[in-house]
Protein backbone atom coordinates (compact mmCIF):
# COMPACT_ATOMS: atom_id res chain seq x y z
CA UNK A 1 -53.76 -86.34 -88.63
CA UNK A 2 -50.61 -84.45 -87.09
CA UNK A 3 -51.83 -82.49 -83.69
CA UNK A 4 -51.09 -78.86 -85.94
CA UNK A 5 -53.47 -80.37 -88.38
CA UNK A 6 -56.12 -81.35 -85.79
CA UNK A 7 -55.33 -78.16 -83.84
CA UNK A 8 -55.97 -76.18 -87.07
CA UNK A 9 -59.11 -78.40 -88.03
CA UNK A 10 -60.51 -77.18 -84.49
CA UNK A 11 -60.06 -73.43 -84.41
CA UNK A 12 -61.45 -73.97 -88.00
CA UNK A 13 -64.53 -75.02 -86.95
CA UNK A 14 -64.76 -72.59 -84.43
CA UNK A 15 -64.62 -69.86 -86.39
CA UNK A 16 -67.38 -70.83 -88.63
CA UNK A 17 -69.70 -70.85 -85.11
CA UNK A 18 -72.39 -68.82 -84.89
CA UNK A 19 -71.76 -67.21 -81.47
CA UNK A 20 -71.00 -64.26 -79.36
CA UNK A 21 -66.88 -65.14 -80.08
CA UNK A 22 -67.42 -64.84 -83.47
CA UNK A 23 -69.56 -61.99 -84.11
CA UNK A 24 -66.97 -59.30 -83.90
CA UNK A 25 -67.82 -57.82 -80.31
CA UNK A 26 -64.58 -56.50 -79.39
CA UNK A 27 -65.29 -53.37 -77.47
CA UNK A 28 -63.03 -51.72 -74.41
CA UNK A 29 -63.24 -52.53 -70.82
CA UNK A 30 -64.63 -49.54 -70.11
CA UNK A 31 -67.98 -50.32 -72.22
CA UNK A 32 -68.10 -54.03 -71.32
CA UNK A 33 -68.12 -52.86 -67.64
CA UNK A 34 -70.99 -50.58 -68.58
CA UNK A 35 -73.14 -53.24 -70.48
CA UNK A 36 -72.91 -55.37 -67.37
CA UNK A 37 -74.68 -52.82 -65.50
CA UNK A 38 -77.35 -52.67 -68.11
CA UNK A 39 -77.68 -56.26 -68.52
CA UNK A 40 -78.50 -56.43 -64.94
CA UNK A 41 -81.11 -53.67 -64.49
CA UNK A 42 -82.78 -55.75 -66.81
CA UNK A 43 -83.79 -58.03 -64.31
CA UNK A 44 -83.63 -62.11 -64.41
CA UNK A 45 -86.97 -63.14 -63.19
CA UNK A 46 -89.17 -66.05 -63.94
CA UNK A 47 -90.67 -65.92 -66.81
CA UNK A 48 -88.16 -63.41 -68.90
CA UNK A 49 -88.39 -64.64 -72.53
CA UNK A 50 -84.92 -63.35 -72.84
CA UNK A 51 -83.15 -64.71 -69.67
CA UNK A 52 -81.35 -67.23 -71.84
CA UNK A 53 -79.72 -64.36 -73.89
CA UNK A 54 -78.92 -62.55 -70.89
CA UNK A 55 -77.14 -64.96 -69.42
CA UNK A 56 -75.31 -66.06 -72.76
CA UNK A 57 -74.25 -62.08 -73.42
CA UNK A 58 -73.16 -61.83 -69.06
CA UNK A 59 -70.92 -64.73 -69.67
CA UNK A 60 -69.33 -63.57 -72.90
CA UNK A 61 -68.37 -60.38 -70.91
CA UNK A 62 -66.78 -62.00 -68.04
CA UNK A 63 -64.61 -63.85 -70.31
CA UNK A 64 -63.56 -60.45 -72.27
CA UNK A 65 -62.96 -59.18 -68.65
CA UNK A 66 -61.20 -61.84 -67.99
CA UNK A 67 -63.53 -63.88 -65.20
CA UNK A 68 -63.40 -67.40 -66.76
CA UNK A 69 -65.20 -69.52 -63.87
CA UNK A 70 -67.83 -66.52 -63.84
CA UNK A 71 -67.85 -66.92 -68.04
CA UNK A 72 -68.40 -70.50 -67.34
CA UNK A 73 -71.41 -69.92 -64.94
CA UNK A 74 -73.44 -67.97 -66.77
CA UNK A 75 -73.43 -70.03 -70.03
CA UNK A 76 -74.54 -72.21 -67.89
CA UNK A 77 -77.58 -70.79 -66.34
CA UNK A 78 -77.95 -69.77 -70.10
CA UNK A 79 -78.81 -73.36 -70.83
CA UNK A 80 -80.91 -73.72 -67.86
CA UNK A 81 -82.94 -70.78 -68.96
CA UNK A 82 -83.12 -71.82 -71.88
CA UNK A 83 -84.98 -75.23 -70.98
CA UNK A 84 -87.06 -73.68 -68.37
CA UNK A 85 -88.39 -70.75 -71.19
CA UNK A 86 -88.30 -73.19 -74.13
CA UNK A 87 -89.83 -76.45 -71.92
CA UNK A 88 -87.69 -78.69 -73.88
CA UNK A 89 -83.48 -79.12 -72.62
CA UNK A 90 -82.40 -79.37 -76.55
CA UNK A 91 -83.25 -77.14 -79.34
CA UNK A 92 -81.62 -74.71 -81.51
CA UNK A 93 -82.01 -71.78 -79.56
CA UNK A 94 -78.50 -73.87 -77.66
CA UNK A 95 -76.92 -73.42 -80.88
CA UNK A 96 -75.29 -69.81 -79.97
CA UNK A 97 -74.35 -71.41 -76.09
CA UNK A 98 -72.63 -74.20 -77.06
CA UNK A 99 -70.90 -72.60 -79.58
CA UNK A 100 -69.80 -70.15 -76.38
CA UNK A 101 -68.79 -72.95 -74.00
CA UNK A 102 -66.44 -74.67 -77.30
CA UNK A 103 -64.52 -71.31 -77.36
CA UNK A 104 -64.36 -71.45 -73.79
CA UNK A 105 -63.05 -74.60 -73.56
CA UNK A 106 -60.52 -74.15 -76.58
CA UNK A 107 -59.29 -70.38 -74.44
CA UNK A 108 -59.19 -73.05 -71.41
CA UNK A 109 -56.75 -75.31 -73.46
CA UNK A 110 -59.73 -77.64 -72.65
CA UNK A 111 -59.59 -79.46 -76.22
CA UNK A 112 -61.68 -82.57 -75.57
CA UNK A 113 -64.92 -80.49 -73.84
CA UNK A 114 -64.43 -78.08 -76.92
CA UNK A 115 -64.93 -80.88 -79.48
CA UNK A 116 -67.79 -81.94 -77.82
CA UNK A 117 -69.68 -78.90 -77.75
CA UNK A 118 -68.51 -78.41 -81.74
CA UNK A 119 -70.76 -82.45 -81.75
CA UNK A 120 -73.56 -80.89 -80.01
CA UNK A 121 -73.76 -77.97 -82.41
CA UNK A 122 -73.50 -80.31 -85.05
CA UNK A 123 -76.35 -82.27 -83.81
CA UNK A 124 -78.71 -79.49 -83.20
CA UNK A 125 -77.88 -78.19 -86.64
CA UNK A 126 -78.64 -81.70 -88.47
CA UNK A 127 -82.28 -82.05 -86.34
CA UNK A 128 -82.83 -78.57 -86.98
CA UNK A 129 -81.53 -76.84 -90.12
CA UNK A 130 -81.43 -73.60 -91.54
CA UNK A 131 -84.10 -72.70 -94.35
CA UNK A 132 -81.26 -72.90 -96.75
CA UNK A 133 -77.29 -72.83 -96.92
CA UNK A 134 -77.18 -69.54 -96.80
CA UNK A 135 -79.28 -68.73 -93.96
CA UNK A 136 -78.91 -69.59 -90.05
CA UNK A 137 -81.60 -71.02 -88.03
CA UNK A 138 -84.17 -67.76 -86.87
CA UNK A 139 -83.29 -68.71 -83.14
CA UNK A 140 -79.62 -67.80 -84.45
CA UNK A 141 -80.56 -64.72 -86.11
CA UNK A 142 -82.99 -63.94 -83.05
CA UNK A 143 -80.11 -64.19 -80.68
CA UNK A 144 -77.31 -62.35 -82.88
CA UNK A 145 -80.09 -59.54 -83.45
CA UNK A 146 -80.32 -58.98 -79.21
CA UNK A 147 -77.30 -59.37 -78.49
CA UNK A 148 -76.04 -56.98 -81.73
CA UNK A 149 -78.85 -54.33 -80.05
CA UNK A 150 -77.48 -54.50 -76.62
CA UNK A 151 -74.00 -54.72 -77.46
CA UNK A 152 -73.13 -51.14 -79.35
CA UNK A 153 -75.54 -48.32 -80.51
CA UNK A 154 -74.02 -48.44 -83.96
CA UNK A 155 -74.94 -51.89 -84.82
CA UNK A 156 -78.58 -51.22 -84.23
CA UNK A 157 -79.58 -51.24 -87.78
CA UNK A 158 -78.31 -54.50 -88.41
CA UNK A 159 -79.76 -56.04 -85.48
CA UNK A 160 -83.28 -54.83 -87.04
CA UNK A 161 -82.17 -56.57 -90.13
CA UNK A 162 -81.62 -60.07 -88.51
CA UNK A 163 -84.86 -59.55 -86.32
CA UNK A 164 -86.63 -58.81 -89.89
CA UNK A 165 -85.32 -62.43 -91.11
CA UNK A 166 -86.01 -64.06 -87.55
CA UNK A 167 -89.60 -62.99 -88.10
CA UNK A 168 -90.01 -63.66 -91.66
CA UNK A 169 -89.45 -67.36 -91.25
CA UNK A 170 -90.77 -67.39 -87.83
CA UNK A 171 -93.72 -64.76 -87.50
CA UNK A 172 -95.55 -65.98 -84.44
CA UNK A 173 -92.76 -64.86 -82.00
CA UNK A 174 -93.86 -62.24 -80.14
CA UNK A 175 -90.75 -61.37 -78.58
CA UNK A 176 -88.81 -61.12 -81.20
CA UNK A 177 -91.60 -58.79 -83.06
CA UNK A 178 -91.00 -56.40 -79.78
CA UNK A 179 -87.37 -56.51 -79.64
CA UNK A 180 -87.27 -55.55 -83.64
CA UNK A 181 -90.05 -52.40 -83.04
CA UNK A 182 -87.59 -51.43 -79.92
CA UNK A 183 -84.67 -51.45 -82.26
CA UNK A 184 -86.44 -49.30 -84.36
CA UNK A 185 -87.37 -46.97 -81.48
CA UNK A 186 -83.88 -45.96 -81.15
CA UNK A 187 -83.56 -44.77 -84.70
CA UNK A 188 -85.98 -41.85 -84.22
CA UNK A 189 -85.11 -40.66 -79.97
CA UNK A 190 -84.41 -37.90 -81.33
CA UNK A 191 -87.08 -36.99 -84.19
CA UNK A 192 -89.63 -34.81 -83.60
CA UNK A 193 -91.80 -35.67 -85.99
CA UNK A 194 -92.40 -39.41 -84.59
CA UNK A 195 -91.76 -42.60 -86.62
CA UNK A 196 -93.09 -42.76 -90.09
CA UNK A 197 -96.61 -44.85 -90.56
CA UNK A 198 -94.88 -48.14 -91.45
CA UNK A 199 -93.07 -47.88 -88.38
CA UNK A 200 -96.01 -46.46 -86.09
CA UNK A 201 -98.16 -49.56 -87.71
CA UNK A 202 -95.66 -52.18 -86.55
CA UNK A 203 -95.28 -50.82 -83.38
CA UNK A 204 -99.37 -51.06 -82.90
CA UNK A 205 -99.44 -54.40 -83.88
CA UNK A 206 -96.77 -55.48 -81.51
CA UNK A 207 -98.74 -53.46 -78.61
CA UNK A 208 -101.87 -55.42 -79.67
CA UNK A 209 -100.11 -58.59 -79.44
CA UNK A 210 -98.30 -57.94 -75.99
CA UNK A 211 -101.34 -55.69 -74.36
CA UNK A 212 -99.27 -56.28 -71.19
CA UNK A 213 -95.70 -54.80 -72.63
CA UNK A 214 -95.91 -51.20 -70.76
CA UNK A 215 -92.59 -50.92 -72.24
CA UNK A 216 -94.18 -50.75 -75.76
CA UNK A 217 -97.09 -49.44 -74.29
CA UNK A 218 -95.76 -46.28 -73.07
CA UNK A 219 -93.44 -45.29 -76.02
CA UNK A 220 -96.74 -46.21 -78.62
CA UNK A 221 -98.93 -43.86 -76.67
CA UNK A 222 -95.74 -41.15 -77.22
CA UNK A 223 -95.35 -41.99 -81.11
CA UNK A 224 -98.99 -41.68 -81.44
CA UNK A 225 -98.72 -37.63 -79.12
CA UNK A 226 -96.19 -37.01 -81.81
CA UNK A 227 -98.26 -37.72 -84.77
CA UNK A 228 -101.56 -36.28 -83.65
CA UNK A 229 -100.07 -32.97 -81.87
CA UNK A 230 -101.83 -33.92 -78.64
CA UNK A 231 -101.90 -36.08 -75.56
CA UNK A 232 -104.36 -37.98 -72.92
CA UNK A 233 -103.04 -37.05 -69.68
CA UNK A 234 -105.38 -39.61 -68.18
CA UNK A 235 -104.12 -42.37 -70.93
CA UNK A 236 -100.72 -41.44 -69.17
CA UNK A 237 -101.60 -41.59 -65.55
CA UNK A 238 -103.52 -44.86 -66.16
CA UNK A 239 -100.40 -46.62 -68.24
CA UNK A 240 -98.33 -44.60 -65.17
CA UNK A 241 -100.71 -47.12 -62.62
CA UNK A 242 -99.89 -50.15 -64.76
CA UNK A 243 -96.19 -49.72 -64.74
CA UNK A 244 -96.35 -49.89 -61.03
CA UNK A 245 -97.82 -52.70 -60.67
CA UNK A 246 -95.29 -53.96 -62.93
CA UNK A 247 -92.22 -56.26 -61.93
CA UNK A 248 -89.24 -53.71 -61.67
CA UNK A 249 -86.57 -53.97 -64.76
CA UNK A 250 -85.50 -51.26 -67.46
CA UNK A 251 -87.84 -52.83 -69.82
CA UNK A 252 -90.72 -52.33 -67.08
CA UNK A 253 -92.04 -49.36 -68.43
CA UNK A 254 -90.86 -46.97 -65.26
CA UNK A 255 -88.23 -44.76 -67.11
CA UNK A 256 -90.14 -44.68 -70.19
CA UNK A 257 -93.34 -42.76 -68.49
CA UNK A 258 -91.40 -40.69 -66.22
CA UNK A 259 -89.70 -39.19 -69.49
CA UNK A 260 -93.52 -38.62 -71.03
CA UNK A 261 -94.44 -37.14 -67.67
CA UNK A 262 -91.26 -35.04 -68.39
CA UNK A 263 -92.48 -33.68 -71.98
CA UNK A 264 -96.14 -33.89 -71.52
CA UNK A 265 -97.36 -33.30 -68.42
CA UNK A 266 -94.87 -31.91 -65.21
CA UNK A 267 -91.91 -32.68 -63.30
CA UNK A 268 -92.90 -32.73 -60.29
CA UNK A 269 -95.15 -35.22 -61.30
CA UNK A 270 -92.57 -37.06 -62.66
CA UNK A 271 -90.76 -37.13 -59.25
CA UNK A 272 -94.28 -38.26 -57.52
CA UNK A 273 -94.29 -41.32 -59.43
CA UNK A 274 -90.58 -42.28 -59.16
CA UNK A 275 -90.60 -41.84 -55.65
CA UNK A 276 -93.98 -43.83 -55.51
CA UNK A 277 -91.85 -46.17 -56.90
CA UNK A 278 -89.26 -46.34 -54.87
CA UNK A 279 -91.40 -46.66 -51.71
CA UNK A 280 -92.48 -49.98 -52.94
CA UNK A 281 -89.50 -51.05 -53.90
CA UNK A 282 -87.01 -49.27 -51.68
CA UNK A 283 -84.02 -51.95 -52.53
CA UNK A 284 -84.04 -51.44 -56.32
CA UNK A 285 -80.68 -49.17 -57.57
CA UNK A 286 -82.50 -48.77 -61.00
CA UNK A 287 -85.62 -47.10 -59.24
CA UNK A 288 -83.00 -45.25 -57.72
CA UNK A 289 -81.62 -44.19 -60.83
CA UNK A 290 -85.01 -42.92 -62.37
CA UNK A 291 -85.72 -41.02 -58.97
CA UNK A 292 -82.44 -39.19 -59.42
CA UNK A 293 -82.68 -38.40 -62.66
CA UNK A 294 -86.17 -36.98 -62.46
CA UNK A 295 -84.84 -34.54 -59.68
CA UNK A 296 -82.29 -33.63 -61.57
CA UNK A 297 -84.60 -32.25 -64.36
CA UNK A 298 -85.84 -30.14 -61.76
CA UNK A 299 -83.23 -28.53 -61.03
CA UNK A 300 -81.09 -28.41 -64.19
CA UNK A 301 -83.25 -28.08 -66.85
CA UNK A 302 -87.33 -26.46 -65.72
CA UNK A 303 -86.93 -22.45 -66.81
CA UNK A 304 -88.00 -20.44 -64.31
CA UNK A 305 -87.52 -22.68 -61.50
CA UNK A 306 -85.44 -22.27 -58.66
CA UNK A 307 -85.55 -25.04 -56.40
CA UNK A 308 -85.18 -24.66 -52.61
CA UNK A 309 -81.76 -26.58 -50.60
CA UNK A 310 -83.55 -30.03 -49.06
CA UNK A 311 -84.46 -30.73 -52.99
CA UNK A 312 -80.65 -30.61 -53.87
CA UNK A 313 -79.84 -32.11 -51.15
CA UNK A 314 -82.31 -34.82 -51.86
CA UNK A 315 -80.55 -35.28 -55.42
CA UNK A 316 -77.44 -35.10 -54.10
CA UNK A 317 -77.71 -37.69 -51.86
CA UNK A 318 -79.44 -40.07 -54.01
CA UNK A 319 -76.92 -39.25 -56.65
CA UNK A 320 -74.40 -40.40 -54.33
CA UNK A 321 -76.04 -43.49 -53.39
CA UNK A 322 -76.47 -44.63 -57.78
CA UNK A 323 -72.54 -43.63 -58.05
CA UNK A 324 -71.90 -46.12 -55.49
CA UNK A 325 -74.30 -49.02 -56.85
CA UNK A 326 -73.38 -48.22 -60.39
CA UNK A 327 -69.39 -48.64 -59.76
CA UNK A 328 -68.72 -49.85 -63.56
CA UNK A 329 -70.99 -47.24 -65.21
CA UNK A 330 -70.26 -43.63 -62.76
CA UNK A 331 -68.87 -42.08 -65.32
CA UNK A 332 -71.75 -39.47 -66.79
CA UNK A 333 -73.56 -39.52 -63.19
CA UNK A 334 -70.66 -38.16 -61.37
CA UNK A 335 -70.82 -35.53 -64.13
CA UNK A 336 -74.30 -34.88 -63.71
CA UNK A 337 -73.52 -35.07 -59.92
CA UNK A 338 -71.16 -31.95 -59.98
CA UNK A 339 -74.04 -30.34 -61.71
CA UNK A 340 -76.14 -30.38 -59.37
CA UNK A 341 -73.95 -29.21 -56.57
CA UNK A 342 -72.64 -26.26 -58.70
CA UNK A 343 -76.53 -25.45 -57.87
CA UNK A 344 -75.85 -25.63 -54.20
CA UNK A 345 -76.05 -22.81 -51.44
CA UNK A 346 -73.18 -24.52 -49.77
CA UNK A 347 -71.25 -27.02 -51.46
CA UNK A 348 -70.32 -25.35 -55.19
CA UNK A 349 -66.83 -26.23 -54.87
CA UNK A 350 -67.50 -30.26 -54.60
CA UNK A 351 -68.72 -29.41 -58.13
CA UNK A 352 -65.10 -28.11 -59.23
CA UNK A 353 -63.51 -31.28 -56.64
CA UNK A 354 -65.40 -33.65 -59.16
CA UNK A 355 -64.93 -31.88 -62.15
CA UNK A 356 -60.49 -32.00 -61.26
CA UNK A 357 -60.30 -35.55 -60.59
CA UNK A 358 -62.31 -36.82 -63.89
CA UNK A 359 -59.93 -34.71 -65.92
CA UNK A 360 -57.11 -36.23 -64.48
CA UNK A 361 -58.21 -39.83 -65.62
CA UNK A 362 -55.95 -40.91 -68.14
CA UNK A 363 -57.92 -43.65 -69.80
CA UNK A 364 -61.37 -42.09 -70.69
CA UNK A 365 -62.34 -42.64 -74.07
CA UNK A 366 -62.92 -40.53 -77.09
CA UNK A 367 -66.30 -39.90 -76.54
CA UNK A 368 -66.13 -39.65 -72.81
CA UNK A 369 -63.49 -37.56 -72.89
CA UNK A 370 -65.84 -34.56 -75.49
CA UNK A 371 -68.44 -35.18 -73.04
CA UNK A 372 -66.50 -34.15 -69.78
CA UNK A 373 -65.12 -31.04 -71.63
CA UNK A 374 -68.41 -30.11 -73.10
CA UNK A 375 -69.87 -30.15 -69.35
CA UNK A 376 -67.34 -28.52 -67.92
CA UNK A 377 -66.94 -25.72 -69.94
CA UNK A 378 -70.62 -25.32 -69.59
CA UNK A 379 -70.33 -25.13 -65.82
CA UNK A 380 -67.39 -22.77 -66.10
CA UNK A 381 -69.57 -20.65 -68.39
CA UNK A 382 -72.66 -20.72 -66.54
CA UNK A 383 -71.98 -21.55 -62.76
CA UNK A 384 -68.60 -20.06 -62.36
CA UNK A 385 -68.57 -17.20 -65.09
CA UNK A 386 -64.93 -18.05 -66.19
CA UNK A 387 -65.77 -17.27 -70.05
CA UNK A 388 -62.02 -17.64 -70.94
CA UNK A 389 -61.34 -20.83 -69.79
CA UNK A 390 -64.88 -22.38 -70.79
CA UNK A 391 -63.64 -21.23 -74.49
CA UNK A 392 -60.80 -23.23 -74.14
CA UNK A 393 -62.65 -26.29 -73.01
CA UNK A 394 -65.31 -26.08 -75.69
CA UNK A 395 -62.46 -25.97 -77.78
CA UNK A 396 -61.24 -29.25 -76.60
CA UNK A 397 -64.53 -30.91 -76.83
CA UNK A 398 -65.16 -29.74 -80.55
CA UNK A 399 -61.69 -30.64 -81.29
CA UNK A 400 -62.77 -34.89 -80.63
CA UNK A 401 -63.77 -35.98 -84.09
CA UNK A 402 -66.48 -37.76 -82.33
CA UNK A 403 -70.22 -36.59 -83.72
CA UNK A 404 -72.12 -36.23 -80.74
CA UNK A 405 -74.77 -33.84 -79.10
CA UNK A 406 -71.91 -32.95 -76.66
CA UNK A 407 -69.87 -31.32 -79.84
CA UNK A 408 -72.40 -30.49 -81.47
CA UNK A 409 -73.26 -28.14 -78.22
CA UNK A 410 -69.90 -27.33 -77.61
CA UNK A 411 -69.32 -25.86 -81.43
CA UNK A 412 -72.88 -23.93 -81.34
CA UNK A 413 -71.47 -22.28 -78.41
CA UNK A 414 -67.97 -21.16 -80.21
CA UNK A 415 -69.76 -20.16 -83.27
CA UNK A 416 -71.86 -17.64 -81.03
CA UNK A 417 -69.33 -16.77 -79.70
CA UNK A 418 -67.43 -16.07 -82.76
CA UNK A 419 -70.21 -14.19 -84.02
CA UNK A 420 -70.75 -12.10 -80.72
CA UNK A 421 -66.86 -10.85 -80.94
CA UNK A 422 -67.19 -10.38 -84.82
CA UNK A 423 -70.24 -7.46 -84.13
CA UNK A 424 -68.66 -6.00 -81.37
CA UNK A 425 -65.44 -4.96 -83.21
CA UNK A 426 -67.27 -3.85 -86.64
């Protein structure tokens, strides 16, 4: 064989791999930098059932960003976890890795260490095969599921397809039954009416199974308000207890009960417990996070609220410090940031400061870009009373064929308007 011939035999049979080069995840910098800092708050400790995924989906996006020694490192520690979760160091849960580190290797011109990963996937496939030809292995479909939830909003519904299959030939996988009902989760954030009984049924099962998932926990005891028109307030300061005691991740539970304290109970309670939070864990950015957030609510959003200067300058200053920790994914907090100081006594025009240099970026995207002129023109409507130019910057934002709640907003808004003028002049 000629070395085009072998060359094209290779890249062949890398394109028929099952892994994170092949499954069409070819998103902009911008959003790879911003699933890093996801990935991350959702914590690598001992024990994480999906710490070999993690590491698998890091290492893809250092390669995309162009960090191939750090690509190479985590598909490593993806194998590592792997045989540390798995208690074996070969099975086909490696199938999706090694088909990572063959790319690699082939991108690295590193032919021979490419080939042999292509063996190894061979192997694992031969000891462990598919149910049928058409099928992959449910580790595979497991993996690509995750990793399809994770990677882009829009591919959620397929991701609770191949966690559907994972668990039909594989039902006694816990994890995977949890990651499918979160998938599902995401479908109805913003239903009233709650997920529909098939949904609500799976969802108690998988809490019954996990009992000590306060991830699941929390948003089952919310499906279940929805449904029956009513709350235990105790229920939710007694799961609230729980989460504390919790390791701290984005899947611990934290964010999830400060949002039903939001809806359900009070703010300020809502701040008690993040900041509870934070005193045990002072260290943690995504505590952090949920502390600002829940401060912000305060102040943007309670009616008939008007909170005194040391609690915006509380916000502001732990807004500052999540900007700074959250370097790849600033974006909507420095937003939410000038937001909060257009609520100041004393600095409004940092608000405006923040507001001039994120419309001078040049290389926001589509759906960034509706979002900053949605907020803006809200602030010029609201906190500076410029009516004209907020019109023009609603304008902008509706203008983004992008369907969002941010043009959505921003078109309610002209349409009022519209209809306001249209009164006045009959």
């Amino acid at each position: 064989m000629s070395a085009a011939q072998s060359q094209t035999a290779l890249e062949s049979k890398l394109g028929a791999l099952q892994c994170h080069f092949t499954w069409d995840l070819d998103f902009s910098r911008a959003r790879l930098l911003h699933l890093m800092d996801k990935l991350e708050d959702i914590g690598t400790e001992e024990g994480n059932s999906w710490l070999g995924h993690i590491y698998n989906l890091q290492g893809f996006i250092q390669y995309k960003l162009g960090c191939t020694e750090d690509a190479r490192s985590f598909f490593n520690k993806a194998a590592e976890a792997f045989s540390q979760t798995r208690g074996a160091d070969e099975g086909p849960w490696l199938v999706v890795n090694y088909g990572n580190l063959a790319w690699l290797h082939h991108h690295l011109g590193e032919e021979a260490e490419s080939q042999a990963y292509l063996s190894k996937v061979d192997a694992l496939m031969s000891k462990h095969p598919p149910p049928s030809q058409d099928e992959l292995h449910p580790e595979v479909y497991a993996e690509k599921a995750w990793t399809l939830m994770k990677f882009s909003a829009e591919k959620k519904q397929l991701a609770t397809y191949y966690f559907e299959k994972a668990i039909r030939m594989q039902p006694d996988k816990v994890q995977w039954r949890n990651s499918q009902v979160i998938g599902l989760l995401h479908s109805y954030r913003k239903s009233n009416v709650g997920l529909d009984d098939d949904t609500l049924e799976k969802m108690r099962f998988a809490t019954n199974q996990d009992p000590e998932n306060m991830y699941l926990a929390v948003h089952y005891l919310e499906q279940r308000a929805k449904k029956e028109k009513r709350i235990d307030e105790d229920e939710v300061r007694e799961l609230a207890r729980k989460v504390l005691r919790n390791p701290v991740s984005s899947y611990s539970g934290m964010n999830a009960i400060l949002w039903v304290y939001k809806r359900h109970i009070s703010v300020d309670e809502a701040i008690d417990l993040a900041e509870e939070a934070l005193r045990r864990h002072p260290d943690v950015r995504y505590l952090k996070r949920c502390v600002a957030l829940c401060y912000r609510w305060k102040i943007i959003y309670v009616k008939d609220c008007h909170p005194n200067q040391s609690t915006i300058d509380r916000a502001i200053g732990l807004y500052k410090e999540v900007i700074a920790l959250y370097s790849h994914s600033s974006f909507l907090k420095k937003i939410q940031l000038a937001n909060i100081y257009a609520k100041s006594n004393h600095s409004q025009g940092e608000a405006e400061q923040i507001y001039q240099e994120l419309l001078e970026e040049s290389d926001l995207e589509a759906s960034d870009k509706q979002m900053l002129y949605n907020n803006y023109a809200n602030y010029l409507m609201f906190d500076r009373h410029d009516h004209n130019k907020s019109i023009q910057y609603h304008k902008k934002a509706a203008e983004i064929p992008y369907q969002s709640f941010c043009r959505e907003n921003s078109i309610k808004i002209l349409e009022k308007i519209k209809k306001r003028s249209r009164i006045q002049h009959e």
